[in-house]
PDB file of N, CA and C in Angstrom:
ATOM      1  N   UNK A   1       9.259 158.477  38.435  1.00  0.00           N
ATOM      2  CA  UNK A   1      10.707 158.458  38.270  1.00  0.00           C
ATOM      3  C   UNK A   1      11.220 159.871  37.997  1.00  0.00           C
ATOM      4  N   UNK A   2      12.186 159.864  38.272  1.00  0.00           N
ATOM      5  CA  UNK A   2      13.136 161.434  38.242  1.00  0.00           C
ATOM      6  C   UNK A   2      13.744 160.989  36.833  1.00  0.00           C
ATOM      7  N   UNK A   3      14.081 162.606  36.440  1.00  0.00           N
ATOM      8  CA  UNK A   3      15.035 162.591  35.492  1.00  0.00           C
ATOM      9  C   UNK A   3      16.111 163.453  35.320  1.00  0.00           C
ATOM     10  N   UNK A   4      17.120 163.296  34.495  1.00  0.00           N
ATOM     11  CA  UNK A   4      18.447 163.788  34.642  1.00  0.00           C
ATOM     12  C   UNK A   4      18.425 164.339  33.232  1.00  0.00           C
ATOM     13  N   UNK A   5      18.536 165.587  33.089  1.00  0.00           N
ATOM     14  CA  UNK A   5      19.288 166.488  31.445  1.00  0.00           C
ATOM     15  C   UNK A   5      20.863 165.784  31.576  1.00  0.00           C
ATOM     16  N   UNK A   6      20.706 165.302  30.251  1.00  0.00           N
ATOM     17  CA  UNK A   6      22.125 165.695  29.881  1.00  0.00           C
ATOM     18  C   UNK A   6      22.570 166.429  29.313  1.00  0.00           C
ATOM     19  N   UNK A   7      23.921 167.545  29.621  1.00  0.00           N
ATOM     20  CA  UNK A   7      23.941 168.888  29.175  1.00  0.00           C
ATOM     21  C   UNK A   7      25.295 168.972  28.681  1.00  0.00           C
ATOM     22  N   UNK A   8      25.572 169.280  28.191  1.00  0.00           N
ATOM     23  CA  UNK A   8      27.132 169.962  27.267  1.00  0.00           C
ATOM     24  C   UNK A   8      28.418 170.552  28.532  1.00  0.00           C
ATOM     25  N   UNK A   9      28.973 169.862  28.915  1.00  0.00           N
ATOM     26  CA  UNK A   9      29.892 170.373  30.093  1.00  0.00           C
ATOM     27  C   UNK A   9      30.376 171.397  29.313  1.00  0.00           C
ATOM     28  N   UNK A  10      31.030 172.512  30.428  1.00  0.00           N
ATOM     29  CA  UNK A  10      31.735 173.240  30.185  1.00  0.00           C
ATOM     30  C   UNK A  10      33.091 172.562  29.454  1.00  0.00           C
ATOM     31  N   UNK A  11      33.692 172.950  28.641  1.00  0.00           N
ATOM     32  CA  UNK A  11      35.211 172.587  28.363  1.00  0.00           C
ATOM     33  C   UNK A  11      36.002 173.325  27.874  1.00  0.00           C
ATOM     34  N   UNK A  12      35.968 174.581  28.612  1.00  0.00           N
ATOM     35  CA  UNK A  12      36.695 175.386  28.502  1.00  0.00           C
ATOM     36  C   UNK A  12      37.047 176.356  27.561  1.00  0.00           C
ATOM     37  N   UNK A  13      38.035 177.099  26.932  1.00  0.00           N
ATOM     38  CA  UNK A  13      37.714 178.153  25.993  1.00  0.00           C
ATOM     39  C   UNK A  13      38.074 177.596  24.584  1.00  0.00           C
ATOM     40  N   UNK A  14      36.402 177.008  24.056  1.00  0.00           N
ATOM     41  CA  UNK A  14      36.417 176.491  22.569  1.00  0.00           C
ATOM     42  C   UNK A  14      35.585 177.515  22.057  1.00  0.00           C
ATOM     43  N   UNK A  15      35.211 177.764  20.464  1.00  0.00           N
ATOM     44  CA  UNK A  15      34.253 177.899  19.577  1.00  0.00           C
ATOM     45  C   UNK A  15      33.283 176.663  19.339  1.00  0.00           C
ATOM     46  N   UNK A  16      34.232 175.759  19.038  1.00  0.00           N
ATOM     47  CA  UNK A  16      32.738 174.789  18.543  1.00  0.00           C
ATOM     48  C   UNK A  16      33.335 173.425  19.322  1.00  0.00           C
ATOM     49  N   UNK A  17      31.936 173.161  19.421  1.00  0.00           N
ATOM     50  CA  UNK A  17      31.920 171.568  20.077  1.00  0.00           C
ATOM     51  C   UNK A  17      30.877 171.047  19.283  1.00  0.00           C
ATOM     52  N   UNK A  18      31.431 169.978  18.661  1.00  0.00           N
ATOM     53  CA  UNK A  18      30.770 168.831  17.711  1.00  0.00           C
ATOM     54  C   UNK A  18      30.224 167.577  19.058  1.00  0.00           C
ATOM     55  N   UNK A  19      29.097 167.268  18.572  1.00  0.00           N
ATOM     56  CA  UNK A  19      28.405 166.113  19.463  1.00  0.00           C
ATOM     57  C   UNK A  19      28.717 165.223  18.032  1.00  0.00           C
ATOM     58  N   UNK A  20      29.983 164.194  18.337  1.00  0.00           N
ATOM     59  CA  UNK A  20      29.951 163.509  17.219  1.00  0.00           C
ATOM     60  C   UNK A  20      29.353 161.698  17.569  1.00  0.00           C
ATOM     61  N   UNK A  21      29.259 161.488  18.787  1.00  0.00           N
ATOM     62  CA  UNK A  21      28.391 160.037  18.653  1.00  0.00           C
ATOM     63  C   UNK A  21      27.981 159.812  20.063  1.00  0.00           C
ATOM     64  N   UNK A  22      26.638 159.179  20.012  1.00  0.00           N
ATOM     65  CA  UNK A  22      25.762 158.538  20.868  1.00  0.00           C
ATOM     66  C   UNK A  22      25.945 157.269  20.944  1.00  0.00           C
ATOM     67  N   UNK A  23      26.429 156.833  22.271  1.00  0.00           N
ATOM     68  CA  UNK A  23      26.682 155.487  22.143  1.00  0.00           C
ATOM     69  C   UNK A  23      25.753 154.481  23.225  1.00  0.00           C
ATOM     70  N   UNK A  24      24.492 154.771  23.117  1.00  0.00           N
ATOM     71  CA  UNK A  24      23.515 154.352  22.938  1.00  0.00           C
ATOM     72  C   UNK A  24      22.032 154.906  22.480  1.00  0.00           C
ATOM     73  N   UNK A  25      21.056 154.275  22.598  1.00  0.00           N
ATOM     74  CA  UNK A  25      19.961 154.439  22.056  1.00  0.00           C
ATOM     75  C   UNK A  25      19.013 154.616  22.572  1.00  0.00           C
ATOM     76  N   UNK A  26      17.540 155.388  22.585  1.00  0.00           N
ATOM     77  CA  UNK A  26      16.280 155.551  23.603  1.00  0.00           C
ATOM     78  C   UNK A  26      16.132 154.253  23.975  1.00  0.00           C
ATOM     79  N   UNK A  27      15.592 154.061  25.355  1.00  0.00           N
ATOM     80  CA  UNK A  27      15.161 153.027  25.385  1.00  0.00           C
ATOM     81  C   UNK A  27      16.890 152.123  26.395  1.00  0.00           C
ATOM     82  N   UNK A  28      17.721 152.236  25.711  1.00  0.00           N
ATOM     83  CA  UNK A  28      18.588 151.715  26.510  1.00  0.00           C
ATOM     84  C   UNK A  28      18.951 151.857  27.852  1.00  0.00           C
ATOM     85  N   UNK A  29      19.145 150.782  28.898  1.00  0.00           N
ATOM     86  CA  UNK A  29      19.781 150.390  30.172  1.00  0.00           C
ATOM     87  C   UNK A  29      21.623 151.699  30.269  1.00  0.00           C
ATOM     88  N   UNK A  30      21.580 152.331  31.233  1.00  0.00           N
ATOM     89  CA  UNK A  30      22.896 152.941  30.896  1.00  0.00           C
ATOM     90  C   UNK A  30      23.272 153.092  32.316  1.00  0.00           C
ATOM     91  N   UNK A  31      24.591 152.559  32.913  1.00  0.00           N
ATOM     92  CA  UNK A  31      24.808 152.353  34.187  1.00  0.00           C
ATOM     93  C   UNK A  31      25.502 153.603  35.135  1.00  0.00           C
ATOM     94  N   UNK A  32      25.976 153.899  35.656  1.00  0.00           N
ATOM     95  CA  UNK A  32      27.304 155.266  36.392  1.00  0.00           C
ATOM     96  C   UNK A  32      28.431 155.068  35.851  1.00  0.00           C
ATOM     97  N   UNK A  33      29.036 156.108  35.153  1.00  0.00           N
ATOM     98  CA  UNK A  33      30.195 155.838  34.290  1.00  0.00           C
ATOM     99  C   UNK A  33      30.146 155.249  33.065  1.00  0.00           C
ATOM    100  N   UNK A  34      28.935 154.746  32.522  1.00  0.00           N
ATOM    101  CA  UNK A  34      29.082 154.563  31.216  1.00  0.00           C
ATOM    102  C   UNK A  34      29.171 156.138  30.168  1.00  0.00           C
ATOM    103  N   UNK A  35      30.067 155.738  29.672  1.00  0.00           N
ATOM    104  CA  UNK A  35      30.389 156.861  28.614  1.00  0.00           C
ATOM    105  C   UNK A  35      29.120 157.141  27.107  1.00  0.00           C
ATOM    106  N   UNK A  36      28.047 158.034  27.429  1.00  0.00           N
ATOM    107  CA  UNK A  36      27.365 158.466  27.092  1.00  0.00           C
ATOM    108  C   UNK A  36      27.126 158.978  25.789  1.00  0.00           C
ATOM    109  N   UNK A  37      28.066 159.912  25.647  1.00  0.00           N
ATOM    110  CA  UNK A  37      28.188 160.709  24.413  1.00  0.00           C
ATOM    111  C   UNK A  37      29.540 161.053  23.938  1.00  0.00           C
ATOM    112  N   UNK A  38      29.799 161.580  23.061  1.00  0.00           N
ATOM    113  CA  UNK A  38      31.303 162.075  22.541  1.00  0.00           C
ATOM    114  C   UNK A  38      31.309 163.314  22.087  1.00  0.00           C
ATOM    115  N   UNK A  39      32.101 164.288  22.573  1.00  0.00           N
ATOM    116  CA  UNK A  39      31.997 165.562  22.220  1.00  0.00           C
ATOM    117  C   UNK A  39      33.779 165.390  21.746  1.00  0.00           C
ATOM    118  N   UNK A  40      33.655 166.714  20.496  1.00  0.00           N
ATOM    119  CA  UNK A  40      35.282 166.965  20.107  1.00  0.00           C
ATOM    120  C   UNK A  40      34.962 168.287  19.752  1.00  0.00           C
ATOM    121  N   UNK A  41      35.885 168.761  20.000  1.00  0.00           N
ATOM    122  CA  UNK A  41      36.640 169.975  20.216  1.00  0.00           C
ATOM    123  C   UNK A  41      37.780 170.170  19.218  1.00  0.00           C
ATOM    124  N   UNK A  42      37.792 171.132  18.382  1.00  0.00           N
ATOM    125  CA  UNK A  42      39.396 171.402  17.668  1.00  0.00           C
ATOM    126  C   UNK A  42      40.520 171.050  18.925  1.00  0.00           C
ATOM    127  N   UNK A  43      40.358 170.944  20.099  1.00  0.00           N
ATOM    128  CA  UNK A  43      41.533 170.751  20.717  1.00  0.00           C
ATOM    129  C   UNK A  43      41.413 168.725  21.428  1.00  0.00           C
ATOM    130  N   UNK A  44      40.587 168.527  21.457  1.00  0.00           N
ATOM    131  CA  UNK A  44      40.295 167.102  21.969  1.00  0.00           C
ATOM    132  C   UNK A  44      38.938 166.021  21.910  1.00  0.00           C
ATOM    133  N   UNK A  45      39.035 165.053  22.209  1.00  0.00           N
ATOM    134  CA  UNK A  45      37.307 164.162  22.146  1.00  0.00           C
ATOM    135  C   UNK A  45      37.506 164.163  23.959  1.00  0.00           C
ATOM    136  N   UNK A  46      36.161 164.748  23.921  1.00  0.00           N
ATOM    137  CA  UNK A  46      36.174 164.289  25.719  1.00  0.00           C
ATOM    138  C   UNK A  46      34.141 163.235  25.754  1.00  0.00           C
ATOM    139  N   UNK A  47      34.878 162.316  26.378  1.00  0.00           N
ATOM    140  CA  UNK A  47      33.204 161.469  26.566  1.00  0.00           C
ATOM    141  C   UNK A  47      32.879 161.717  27.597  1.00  0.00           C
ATOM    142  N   UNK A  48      31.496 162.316  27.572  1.00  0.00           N
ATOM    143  CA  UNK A  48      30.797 162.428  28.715  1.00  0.00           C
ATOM    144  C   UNK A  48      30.056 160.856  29.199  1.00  0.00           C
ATOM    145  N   UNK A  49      30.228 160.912  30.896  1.00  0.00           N
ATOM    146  CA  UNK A  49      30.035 159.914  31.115  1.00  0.00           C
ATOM    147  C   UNK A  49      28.416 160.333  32.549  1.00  0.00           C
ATOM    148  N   UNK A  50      27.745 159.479  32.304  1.00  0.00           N
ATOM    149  CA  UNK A  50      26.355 159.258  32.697  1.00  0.00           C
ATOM    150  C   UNK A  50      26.766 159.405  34.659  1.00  0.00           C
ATOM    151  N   UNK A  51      26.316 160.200  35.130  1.00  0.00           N
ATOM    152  CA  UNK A  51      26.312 160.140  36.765  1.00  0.00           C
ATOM    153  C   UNK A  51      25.298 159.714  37.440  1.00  0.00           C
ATOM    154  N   UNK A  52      24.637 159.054  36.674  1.00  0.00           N
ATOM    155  CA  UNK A  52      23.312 157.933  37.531  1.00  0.00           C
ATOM    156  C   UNK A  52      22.885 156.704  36.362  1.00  0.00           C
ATOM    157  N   UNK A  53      22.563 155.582  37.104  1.00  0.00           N
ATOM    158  CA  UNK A  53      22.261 154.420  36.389  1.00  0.00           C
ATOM    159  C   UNK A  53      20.666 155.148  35.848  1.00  0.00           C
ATOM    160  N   UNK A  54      20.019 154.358  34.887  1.00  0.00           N
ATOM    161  CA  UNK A  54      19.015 154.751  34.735  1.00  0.00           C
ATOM    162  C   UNK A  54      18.516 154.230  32.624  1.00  0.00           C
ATOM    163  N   UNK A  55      17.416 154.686  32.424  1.00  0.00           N
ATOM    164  CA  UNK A  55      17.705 155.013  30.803  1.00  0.00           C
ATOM    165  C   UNK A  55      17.391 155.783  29.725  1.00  0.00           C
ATOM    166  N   UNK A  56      17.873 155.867  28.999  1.00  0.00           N
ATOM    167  CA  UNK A  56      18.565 156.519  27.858  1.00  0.00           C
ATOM    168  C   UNK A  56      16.628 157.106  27.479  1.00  0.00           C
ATOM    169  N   UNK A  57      15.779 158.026  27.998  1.00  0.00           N
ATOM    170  CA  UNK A  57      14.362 158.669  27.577  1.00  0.00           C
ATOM    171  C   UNK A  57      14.179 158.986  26.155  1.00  0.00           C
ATOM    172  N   UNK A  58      15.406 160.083  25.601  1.00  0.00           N
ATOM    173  CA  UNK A  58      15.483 160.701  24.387  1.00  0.00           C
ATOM    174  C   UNK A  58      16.710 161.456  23.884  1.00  0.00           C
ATOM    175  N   UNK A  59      17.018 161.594  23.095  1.00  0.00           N
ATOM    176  CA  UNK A  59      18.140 162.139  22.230  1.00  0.00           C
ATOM    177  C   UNK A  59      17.302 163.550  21.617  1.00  0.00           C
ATOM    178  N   UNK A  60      17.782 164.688  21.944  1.00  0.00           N
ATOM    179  CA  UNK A  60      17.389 165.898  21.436  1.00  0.00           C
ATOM    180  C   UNK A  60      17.800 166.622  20.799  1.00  0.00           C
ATOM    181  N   UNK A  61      19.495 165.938  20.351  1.00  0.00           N
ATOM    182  CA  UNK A  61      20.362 166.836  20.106  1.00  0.00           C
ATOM    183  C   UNK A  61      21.193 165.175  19.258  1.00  0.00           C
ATOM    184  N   UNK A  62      21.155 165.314  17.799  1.00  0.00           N
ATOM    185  CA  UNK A  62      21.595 164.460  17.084  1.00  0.00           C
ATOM    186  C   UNK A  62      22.849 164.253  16.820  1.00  0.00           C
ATOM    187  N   UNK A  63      24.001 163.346  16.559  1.00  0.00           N
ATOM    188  CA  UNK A  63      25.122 163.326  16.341  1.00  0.00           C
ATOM    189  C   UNK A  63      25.339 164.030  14.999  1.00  0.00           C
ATOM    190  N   UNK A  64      26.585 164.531  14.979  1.00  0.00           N
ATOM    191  CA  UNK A  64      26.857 165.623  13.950  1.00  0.00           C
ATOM    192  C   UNK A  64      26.680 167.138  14.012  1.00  0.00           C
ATOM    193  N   UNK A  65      25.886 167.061  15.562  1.00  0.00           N
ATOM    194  CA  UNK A  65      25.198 168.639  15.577  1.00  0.00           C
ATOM    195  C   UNK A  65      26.289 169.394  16.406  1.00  0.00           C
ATOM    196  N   UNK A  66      26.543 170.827  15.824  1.00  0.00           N
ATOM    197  CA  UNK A  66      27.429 171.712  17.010  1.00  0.00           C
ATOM    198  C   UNK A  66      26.697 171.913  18.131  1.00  0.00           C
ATOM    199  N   UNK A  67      27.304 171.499  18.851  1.00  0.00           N
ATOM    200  CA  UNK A  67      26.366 172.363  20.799  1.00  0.00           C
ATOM    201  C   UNK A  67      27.146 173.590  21.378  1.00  0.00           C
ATOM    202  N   UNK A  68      26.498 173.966  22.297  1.00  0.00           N
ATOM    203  CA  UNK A  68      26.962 174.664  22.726  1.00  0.00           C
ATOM    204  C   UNK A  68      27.117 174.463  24.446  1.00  0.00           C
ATOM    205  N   UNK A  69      28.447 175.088  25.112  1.00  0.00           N
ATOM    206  CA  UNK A  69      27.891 174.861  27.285  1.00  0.00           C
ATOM    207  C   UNK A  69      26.355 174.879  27.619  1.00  0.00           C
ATOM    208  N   UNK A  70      26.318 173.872  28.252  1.00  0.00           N
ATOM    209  CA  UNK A  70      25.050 174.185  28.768  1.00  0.00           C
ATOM    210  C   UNK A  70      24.099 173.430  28.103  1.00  0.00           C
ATOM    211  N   UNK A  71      23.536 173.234  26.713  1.00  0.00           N
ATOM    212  CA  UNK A  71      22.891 172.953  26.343  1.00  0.00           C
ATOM    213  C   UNK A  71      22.188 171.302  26.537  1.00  0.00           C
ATOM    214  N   UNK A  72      21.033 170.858  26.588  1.00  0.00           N
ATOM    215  CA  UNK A  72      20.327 170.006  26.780  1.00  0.00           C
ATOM    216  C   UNK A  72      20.261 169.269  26.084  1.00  0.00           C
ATOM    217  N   UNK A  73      21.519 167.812  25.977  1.00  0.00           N
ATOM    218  CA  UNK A  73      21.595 166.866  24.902  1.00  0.00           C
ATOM    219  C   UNK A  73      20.525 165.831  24.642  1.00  0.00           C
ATOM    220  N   UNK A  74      19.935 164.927  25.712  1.00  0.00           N
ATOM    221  CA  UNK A  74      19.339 164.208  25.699  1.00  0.00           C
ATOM    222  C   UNK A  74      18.504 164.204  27.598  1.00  0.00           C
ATOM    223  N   UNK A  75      18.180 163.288  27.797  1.00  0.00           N
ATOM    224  CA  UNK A  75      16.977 163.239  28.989  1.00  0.00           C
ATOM    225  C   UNK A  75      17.310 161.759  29.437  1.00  0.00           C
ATOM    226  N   UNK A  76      17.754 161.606  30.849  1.00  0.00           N
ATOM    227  CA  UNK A  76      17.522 160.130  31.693  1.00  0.00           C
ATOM    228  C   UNK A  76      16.841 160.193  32.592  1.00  0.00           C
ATOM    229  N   UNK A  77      16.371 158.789  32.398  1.00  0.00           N
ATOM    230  CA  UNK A  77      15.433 158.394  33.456  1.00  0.00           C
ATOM    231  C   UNK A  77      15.949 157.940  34.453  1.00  0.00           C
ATOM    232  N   UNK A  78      15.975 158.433  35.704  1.00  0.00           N
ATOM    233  CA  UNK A  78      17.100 157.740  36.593  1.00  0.00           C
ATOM    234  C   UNK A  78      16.333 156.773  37.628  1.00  0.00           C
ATOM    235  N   UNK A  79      16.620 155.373  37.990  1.00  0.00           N
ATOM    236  CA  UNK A  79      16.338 154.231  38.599  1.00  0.00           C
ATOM    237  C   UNK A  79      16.442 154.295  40.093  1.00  0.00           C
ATOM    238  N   UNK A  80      15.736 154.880  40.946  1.00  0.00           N
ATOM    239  CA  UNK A  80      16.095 154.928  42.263  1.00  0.00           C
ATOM    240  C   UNK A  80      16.038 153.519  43.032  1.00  0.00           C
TER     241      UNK A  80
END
């Protein structure tokens, strides 16, 4: 099976981006468009949403933690 990083989108010109919740768990079923994670921003919450069905491998990057662009939140397993 292939896998997919999930990574910290760009969102434009912030300082900090809070990863404030995972809304699911290793191990979980997660479809296209399910909304993945929650990032906020002093200016907004934007949810990142999953671009392949597949599941949820590992969480690398815990809720509560600042991220940064780019960075490598968690790992999917994607279902061909």
């Amino acid at each position: 099976m292939k896998e997919f990083l999930l990574k910290t989108p760009d969102l434009g010109d912030t300082e900090k981006i809070e990863l404030v919740q995972w809304n699911f768990s290793p191990g979980d079923q997660i479809s296209i468009g399910d909304e993945v994670i929650e990032l906020v921003t002093d200016k907004a919450a934007f949810p990142v949403e999953s671009p392949y069905s597949g599941i949820l491998k590992s969480i690398l990057i815990p809720k509560g933690s600042v991220v940064k662009t780019g960075e490598i939140l968690g790992v999917l397993e994607i279902q061909e």
